[in-house]
Protein backbone atom coordinates (compact mmCIF):
# COMPACT_ATOMS: atom_id res chain seq x y z
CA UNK A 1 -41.14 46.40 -38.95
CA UNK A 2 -41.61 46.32 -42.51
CA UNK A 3 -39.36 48.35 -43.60
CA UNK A 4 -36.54 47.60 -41.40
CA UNK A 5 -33.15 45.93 -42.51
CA UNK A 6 -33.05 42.47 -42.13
CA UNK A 7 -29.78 40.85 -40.43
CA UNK A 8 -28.02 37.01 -39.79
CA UNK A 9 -28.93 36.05 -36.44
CA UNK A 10 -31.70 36.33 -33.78
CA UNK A 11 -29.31 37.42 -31.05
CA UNK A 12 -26.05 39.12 -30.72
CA UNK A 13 -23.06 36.68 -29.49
CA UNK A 14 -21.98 37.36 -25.77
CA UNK A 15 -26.22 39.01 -25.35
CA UNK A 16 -26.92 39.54 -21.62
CA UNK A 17 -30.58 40.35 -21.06
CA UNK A 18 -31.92 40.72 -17.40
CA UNK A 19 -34.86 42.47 -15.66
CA UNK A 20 -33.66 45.96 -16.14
CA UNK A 21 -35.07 47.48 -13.38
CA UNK A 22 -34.09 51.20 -14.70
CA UNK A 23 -35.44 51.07 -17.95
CA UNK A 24 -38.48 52.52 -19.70
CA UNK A 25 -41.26 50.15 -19.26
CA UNK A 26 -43.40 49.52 -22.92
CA UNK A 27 -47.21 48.13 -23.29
CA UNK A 28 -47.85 44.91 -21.83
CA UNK A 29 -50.43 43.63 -24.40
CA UNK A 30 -48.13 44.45 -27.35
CA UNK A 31 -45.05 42.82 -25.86
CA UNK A 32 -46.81 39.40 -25.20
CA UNK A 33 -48.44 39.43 -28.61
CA UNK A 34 -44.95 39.62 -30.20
CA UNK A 35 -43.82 37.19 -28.39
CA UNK A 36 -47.02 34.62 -28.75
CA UNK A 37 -46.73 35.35 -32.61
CA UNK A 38 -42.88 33.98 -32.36
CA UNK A 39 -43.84 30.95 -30.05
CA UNK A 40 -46.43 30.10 -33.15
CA UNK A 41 -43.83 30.06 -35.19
CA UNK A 42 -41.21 28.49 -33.19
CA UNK A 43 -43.23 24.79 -34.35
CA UNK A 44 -41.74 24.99 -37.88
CA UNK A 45 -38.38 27.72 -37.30
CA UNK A 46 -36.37 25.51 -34.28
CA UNK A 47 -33.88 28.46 -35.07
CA UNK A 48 -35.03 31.07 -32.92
CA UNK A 49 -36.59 28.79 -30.34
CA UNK A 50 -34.04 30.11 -27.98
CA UNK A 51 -33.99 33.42 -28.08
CA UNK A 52 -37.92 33.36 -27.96
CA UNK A 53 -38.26 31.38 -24.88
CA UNK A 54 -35.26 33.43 -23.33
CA UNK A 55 -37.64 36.97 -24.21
CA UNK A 56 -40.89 35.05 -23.28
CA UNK A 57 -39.54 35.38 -19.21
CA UNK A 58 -39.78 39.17 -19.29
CA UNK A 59 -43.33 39.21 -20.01
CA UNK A 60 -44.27 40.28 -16.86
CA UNK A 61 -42.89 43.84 -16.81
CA UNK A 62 -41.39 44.08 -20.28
CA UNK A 63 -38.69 46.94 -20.92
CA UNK A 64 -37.43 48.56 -24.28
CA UNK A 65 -34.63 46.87 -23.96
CA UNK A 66 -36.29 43.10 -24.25
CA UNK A 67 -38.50 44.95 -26.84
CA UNK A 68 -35.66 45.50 -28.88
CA UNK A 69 -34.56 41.75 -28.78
CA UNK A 70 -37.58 40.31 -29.56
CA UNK A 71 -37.55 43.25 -32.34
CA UNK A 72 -34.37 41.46 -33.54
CA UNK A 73 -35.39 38.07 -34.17
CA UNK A 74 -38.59 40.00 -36.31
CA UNK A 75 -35.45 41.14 -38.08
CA UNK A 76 -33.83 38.01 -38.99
CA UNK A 77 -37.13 36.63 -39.59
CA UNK A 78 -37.69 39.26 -42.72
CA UNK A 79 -34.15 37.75 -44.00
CA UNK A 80 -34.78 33.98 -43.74
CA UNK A 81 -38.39 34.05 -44.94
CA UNK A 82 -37.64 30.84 -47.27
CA UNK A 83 -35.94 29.03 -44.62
CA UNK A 84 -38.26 25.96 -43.34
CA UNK A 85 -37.84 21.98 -42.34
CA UNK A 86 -37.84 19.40 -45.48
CA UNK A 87 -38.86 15.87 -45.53
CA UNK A 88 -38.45 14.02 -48.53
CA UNK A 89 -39.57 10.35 -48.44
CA UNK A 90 -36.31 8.75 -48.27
CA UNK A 91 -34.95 10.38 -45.22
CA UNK A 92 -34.89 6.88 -43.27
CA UNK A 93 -35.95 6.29 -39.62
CA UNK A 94 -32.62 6.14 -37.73
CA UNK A 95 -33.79 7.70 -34.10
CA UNK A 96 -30.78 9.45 -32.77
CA UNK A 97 -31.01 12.43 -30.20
CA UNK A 98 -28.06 15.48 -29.25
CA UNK A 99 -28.32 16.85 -26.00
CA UNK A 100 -26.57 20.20 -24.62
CA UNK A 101 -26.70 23.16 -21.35
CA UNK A 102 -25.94 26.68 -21.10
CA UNK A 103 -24.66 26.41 -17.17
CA UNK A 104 -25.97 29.25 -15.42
CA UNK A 105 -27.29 31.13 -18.43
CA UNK A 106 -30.22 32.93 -16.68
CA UNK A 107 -29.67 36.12 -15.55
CA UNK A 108 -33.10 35.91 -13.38
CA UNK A 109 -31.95 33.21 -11.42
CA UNK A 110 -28.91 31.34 -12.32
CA UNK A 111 -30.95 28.32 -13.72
CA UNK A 112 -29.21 26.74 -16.96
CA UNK A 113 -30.96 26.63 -19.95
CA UNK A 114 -31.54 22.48 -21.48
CA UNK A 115 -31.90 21.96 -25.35
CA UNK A 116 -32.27 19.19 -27.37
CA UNK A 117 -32.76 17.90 -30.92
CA UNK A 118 -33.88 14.25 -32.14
CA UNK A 119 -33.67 13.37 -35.63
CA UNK A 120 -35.28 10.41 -38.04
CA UNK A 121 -32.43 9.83 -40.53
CA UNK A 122 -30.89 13.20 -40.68
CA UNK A 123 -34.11 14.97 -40.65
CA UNK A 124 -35.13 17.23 -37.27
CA UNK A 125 -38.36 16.03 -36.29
CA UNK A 126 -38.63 17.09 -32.44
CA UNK A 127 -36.76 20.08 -30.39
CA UNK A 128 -37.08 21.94 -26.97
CA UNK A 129 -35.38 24.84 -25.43
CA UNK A 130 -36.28 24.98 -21.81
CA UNK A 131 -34.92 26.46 -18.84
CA UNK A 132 -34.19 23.81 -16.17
CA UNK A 133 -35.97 23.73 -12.54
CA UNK A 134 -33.39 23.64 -10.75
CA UNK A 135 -30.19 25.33 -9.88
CA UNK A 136 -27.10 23.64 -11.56
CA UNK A 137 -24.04 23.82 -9.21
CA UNK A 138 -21.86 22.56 -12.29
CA UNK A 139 -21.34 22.28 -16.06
CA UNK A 140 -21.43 18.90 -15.65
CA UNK A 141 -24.63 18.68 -13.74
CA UNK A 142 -26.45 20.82 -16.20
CA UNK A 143 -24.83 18.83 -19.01
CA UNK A 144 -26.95 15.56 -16.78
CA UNK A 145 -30.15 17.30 -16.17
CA UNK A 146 -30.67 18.14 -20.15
CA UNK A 147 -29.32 14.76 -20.91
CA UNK A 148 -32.42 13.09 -18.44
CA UNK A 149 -34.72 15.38 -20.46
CA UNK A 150 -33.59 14.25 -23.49
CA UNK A 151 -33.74 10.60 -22.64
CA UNK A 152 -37.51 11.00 -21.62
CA UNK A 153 -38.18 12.64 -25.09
CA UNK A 154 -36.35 9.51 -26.83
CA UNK A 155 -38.14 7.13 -24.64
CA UNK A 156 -41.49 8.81 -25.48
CA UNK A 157 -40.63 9.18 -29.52
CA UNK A 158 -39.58 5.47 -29.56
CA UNK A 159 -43.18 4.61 -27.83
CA UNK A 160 -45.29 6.34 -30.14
CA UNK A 161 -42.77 4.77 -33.37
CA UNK A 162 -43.29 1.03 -31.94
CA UNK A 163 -47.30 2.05 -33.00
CA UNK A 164 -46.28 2.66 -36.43
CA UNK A 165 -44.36 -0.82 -36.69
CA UNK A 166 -40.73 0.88 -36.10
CA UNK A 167 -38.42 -0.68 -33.28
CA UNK A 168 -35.50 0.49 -31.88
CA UNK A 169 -32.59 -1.55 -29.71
CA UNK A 170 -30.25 1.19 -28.66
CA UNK A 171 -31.18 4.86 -29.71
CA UNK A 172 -27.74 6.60 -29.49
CA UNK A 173 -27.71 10.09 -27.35
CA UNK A 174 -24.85 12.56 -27.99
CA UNK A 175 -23.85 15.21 -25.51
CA UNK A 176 -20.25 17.29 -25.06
CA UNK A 177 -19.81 16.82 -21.76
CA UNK A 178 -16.94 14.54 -21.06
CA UNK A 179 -18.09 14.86 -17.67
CA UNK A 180 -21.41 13.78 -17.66
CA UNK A 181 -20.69 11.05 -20.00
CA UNK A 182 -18.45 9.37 -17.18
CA UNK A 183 -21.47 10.39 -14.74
CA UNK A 184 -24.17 7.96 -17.02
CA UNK A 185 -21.69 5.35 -17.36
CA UNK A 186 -20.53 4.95 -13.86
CA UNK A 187 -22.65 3.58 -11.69
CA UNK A 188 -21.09 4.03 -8.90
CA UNK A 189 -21.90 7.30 -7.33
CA UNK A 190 -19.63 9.40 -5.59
CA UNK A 191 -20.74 12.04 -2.55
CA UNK A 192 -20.06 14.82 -5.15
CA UNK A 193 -22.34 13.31 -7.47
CA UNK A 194 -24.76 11.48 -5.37
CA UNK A 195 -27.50 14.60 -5.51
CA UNK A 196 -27.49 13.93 -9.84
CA UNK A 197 -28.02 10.52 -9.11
CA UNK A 198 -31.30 10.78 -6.86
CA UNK A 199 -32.91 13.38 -8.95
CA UNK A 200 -32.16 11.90 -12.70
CA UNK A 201 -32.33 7.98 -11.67
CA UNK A 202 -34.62 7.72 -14.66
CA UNK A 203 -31.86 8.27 -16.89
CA UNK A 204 -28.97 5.66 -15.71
CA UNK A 205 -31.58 3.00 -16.12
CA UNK A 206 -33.15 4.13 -19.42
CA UNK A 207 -29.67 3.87 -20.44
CA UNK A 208 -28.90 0.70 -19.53
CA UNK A 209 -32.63 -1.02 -20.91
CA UNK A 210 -33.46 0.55 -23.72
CA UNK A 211 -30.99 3.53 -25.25
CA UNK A 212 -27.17 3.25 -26.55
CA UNK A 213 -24.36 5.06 -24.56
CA UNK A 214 -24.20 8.52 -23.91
CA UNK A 215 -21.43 9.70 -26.71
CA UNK A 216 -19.50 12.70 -26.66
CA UNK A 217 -20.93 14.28 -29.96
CA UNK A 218 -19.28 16.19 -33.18
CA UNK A 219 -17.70 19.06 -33.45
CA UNK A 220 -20.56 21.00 -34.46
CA UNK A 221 -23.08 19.94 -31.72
CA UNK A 222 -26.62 19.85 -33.72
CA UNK A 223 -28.45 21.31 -30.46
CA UNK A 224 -26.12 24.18 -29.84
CA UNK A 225 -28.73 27.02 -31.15
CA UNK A 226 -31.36 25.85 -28.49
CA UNK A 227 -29.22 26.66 -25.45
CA UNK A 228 -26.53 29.92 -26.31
CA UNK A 229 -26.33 32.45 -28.47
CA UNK A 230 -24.29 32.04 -31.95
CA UNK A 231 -21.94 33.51 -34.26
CA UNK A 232 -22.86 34.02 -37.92
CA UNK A 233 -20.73 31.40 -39.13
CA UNK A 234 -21.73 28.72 -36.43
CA UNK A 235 -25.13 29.65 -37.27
CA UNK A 236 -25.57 29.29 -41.15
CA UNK A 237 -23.70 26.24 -40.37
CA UNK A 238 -26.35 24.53 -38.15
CA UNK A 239 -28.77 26.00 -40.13
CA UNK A 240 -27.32 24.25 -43.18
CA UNK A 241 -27.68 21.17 -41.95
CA UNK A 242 -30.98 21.16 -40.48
CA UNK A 243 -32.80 23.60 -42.33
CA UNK A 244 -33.55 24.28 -45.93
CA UNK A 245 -34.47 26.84 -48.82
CA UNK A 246 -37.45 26.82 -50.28
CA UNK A 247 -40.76 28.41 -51.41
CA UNK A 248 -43.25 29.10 -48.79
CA UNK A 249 -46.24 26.96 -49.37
């Protein structure tokens, strides 16, 4: 790998990987070693977080054809070497958290994918990419479930910042789903909605006690990269905002 070419993104847009039962298997050992090297580095690069975790479920019985993904994201790693998170002291400590789902995304077994960001000021200081436990039978419902997750993660972060002297009111929570944005604010619950309602309880009344509204967020959702693969442009954007240049110390 070094030698190869180095190129913009982890992933390919519109990427479909699955077991691959056909192909050519390739050593075990070497395969989960990649991909333990990437999940080390996933703490300080949120940028390929997804397409790591989404290679880390083929460990099992890897193929060439995951080995040549996780090759990939080796391959933008060569070209973004001086990309890494910056804090500078007077970032401020506004908590405020974006939530998305990739509805259906797993080609294993249909389970959506959750990701979300939560930022001090407009600095990134905690992210996850993980695939959700149960089977989603809606965008909206997937757009709930990572929503609850996110709200748990706020409601922890805002526990360990009361330590440290720092109190928070209403921590806003921003999520595209027009849907499940009228889902957290109703509550009322309808029979089609009734099974969200007994599973993510937690979240209506963390809501209600202790976080702002769920908002339907910008155009350019900050947690996008955790849960789908992007386009060069949508990309460099997010990574623009979130991460920076700079020598490797």
């Amino acid at each position: 790998m070094e030698n190869c070419k180095s190129i913009g993104t982890p992933m390919a847009p519109g990427t479909k990987i699955h077991t691959d039962p056909s192909g050519k298997s390739v050593d075990v050992r070497t395969y989960r070693g990649m991909i333990g090297s990437l999940m080390y580095l996933t703490s300080s690069r949120p940028d390929i977080m997804f397409s790591t975790c989404l290679c880390s479920r083929y460990q099992a019985a890897p193929k060439e054809s995951h080995l040549a993904a996780v090759r990939r994201i080796f391959r933008y790693l060569k070209g973004t070497a001086d990309l890494g998170l910056w804090y500078p002291k007077d970032i401020g400590f506004q908590l405020t958290a974006y939530s998305d789902a990739d509805h259906a995304g797993c080609m294993l077994d249909r389970k959506s994918t959750s990701g979300h960001v939560q930022f001090l000021g407009d600095k990134l200081v905690s992210w996850a990419s993980k695939k959700q436990l149960c089977v989603s039978t809606s965008t909206a419902e997937a757009e709930y479930v990572a929503a609850a997750s996110c709200c748990s993660q706020v409601l922890w972060m805002r526990t360990q910042l009361r330590d440290y002297g720092f109190k928070y009111d209403k921590i806003p929570i921003y999520c595209d789903s027009k849907s499940a944005i009228a889902i957290s604010a109703n509550p009322v619950q309808h029979t089609k909605t009734k099974h969200i309602d007994v599973r993510f309880k937690i979240e209506r009344q963390d809501l209600d006690e202790y976080l702002g509204e769920l908002t339907e967020s910008e155009a350019l959702d900050k947690s996008e990269w955790l849960k789908t693969f992007l386009g060069r442009q949508s990309f460099d954007d997010i990574n623009a905002q979130i991460i920076q240049k700079g020598e490797m110390v």
